[in-house]
C-alpha atoms as a PDB file:
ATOM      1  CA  UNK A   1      17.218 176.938  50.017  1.00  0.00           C
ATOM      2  CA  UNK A   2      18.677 173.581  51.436  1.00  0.00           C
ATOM      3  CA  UNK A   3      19.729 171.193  48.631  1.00  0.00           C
ATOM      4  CA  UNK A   4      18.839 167.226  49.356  1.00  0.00           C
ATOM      5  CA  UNK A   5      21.336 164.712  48.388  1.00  0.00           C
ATOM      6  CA  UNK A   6      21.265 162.575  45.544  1.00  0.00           C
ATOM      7  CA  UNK A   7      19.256 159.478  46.396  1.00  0.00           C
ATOM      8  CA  UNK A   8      21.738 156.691  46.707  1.00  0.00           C
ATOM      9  CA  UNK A   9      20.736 154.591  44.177  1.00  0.00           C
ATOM     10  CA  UNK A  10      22.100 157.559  41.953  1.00  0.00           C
ATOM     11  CA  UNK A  11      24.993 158.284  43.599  1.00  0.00           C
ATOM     12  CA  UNK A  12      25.533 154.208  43.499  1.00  0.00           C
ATOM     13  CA  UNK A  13      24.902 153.948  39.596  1.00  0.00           C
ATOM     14  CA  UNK A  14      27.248 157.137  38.904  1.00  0.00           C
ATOM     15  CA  UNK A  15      30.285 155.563  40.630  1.00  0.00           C
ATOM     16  CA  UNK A  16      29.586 152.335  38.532  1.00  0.00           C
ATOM     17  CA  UNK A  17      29.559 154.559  35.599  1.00  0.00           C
ATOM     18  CA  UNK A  18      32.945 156.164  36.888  1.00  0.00           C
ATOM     19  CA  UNK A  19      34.577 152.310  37.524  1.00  0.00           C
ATOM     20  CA  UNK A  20      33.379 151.104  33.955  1.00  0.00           C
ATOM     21  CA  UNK A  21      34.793 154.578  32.049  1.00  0.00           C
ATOM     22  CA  UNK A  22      38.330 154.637  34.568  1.00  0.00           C
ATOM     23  CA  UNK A  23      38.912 150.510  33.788  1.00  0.00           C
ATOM     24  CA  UNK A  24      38.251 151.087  30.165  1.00  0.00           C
ATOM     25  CA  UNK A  25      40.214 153.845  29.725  1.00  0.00           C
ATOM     26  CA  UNK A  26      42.991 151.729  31.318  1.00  0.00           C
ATOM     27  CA  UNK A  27      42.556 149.025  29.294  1.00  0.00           C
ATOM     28  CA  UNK A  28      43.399 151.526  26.336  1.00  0.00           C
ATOM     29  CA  UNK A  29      46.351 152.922  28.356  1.00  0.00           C
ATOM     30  CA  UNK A  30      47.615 149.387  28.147  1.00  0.00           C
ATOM     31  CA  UNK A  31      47.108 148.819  24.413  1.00  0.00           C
ATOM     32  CA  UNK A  32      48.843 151.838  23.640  1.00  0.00           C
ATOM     33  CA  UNK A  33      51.905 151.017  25.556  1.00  0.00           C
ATOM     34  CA  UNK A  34      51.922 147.761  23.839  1.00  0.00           C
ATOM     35  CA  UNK A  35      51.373 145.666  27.172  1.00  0.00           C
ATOM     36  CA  UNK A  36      50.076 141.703  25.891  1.00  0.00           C
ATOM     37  CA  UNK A  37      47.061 141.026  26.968  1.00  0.00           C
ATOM     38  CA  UNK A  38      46.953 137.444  26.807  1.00  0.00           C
ATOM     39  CA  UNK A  39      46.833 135.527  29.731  1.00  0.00           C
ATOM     40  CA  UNK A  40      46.491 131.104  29.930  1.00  0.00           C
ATOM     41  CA  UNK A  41      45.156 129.700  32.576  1.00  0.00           C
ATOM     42  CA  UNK A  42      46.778 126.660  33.543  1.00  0.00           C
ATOM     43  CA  UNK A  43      45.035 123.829  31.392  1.00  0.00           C
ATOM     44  CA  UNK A  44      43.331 126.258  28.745  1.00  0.00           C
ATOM     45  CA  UNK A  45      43.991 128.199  25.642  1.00  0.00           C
ATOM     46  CA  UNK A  46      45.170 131.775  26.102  1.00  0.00           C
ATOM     47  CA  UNK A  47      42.640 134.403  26.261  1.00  0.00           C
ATOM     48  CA  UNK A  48      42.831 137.922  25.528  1.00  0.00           C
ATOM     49  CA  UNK A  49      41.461 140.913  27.959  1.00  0.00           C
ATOM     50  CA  UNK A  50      39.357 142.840  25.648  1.00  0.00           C
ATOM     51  CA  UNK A  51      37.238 145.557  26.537  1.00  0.00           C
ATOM     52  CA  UNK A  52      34.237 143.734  26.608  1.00  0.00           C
ATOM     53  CA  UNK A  53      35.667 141.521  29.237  1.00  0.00           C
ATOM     54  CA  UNK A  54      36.930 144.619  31.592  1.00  0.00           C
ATOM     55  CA  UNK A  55      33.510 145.725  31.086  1.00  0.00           C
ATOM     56  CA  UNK A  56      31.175 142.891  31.513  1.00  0.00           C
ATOM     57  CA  UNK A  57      33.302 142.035  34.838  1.00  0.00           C
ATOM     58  CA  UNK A  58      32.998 145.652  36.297  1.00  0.00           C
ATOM     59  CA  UNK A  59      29.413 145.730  34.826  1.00  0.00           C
ATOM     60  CA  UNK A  60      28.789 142.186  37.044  1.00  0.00           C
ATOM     61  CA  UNK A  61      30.990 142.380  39.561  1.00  0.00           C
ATOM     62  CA  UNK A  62      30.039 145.734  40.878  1.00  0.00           C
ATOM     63  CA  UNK A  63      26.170 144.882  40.369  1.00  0.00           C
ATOM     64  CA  UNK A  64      26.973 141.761  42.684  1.00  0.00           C
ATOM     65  CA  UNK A  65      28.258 144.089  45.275  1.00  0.00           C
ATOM     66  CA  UNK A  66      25.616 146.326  44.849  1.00  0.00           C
ATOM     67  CA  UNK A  67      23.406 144.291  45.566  1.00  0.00           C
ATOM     68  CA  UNK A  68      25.068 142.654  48.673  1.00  0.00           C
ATOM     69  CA  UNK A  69      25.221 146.397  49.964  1.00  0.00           C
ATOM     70  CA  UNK A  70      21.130 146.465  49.144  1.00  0.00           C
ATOM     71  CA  UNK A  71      20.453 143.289  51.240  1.00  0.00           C
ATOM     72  CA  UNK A  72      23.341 144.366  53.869  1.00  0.00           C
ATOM     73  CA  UNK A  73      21.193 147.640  54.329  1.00  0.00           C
ATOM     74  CA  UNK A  74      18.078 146.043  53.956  1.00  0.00           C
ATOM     75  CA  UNK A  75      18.339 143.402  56.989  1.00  0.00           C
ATOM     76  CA  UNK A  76      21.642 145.285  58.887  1.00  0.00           C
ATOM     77  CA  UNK A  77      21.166 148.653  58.378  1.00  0.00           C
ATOM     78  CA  UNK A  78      23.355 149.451  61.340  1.00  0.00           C
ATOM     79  CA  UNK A  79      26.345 147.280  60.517  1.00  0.00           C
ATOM     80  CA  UNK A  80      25.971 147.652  56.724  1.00  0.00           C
ATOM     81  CA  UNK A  81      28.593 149.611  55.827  1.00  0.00           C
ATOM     82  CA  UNK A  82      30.868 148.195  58.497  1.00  0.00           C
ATOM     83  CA  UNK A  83      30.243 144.203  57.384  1.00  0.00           C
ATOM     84  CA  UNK A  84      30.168 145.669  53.436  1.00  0.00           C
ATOM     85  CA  UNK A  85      33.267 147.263  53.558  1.00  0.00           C
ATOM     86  CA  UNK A  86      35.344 144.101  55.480  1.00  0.00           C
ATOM     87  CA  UNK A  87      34.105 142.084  53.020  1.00  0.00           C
ATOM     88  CA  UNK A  88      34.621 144.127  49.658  1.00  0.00           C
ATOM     89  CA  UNK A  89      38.135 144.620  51.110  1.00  0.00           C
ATOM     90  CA  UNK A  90      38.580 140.568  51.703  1.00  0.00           C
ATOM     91  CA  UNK A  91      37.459 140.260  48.335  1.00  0.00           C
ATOM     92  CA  UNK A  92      40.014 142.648  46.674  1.00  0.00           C
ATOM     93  CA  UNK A  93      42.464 140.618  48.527  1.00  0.00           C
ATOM     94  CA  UNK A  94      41.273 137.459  47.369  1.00  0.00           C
ATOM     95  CA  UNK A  95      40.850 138.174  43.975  1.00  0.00           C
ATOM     96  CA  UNK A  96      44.452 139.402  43.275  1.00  0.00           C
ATOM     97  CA  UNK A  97      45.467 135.635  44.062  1.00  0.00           C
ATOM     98  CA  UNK A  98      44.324 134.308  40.660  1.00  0.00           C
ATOM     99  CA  UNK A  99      45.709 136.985  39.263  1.00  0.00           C
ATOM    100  CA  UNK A 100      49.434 135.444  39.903  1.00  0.00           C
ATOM    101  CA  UNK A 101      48.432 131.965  39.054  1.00  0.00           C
ATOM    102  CA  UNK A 102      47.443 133.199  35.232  1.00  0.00           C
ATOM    103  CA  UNK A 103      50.687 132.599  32.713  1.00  0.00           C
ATOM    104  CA  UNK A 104      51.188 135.875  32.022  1.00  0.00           C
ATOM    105  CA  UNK A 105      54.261 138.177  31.585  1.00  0.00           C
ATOM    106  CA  UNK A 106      54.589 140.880  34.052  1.00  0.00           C
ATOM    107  CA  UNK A 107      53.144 143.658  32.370  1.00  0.00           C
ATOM    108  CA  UNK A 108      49.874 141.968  32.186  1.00  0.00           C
ATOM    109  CA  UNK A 109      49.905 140.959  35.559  1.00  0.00           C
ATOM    110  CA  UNK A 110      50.601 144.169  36.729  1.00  0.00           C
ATOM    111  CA  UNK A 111      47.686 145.598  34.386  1.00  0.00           C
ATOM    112  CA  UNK A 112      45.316 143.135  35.846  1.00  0.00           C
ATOM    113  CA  UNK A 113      45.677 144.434  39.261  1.00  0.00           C
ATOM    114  CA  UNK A 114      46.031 147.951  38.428  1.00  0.00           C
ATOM    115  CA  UNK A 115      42.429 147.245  37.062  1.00  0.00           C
ATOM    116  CA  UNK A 116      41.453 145.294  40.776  1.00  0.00           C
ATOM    117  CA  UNK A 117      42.364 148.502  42.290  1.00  0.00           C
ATOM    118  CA  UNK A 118      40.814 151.133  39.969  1.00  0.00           C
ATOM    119  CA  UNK A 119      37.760 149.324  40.576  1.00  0.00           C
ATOM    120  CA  UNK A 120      38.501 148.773  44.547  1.00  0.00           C
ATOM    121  CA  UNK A 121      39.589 152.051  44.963  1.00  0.00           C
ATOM    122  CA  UNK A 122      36.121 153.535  43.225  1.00  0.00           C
ATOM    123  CA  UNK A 123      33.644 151.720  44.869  1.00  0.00           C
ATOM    124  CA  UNK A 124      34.900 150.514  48.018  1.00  0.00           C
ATOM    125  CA  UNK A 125      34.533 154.087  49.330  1.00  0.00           C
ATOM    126  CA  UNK A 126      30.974 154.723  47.193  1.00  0.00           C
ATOM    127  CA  UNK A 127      29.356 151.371  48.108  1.00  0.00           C
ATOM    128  CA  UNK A 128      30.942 151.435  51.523  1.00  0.00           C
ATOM    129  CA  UNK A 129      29.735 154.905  52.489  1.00  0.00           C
ATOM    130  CA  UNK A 130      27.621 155.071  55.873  1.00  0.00           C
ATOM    131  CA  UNK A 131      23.842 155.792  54.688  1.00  0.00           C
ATOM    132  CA  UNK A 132      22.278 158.697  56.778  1.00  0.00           C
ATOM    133  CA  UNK A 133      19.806 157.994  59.461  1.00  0.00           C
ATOM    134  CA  UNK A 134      17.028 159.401  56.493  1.00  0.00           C
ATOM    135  CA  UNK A 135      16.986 158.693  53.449  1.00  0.00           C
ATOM    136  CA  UNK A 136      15.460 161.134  50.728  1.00  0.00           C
END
């Protein structure tokens, strides 16, 4: 008996599941070694990373490129993966920048992008996976 694959959606929502559990989990990590997680952006009052704000942005952020990989496969199924993958990985990139310009003490900073790449490092390869030629 030949087993089908998990359809993709699944296989999609599990590694957001994985991303969400692996940030939070890291977020606890860093309470427990007693890194601050305050950070002030320039003109503001300092904010604290809680867990609801790891989650929500995983939870958001990973939906939104989710979704870009839906359309991407919808209307360039050939080059989806291809054009998905250059851009999650210009994204990464991009989004460690504001990470530096935060006043934050190094621990934090380095917790931040620890988190950028728990996440990167999760669903780059999931999202950015080649779909077969057809789909169950």
């Amino acid at each position: 008996m030949v087993e089908t694959p998990a359809p993709v959606w699944r296989v999609r929502l599990l590694a957001l599941g994985i991303t969400l559990v692996a940030t939070l989990l890291a977020w606890g990590v860093a309470r427990i070694a007693g890194i601050d997680l305050g950070v002030t952006q320039p003109g503001k009052e300092e904010t604290l990373v809680g867990p609801v704000n790891v989650a929500a942005s995983v939870v958001i952020f990973g939906g939104l490129g989710w979704l870009a990989r839906a359309i991407l496969d919808r209307f360039a199924r050939r080059r989806a993966a291809l054009i998905w993958r250059i851009g999650a990985i210009v994204a990464f990139v991009l989004e460690c920048f504001p990470v530096m310009m935060v006043e934050a003490g190094t621990g934090t900073k380095v917790f931040l992008i620890v988190l950028h790449v728990i996440v990167a490092g999760i669903l780059i390869p999931v999202l950015g996976k080649r779909l077969p030629d057809v789909e169950a």
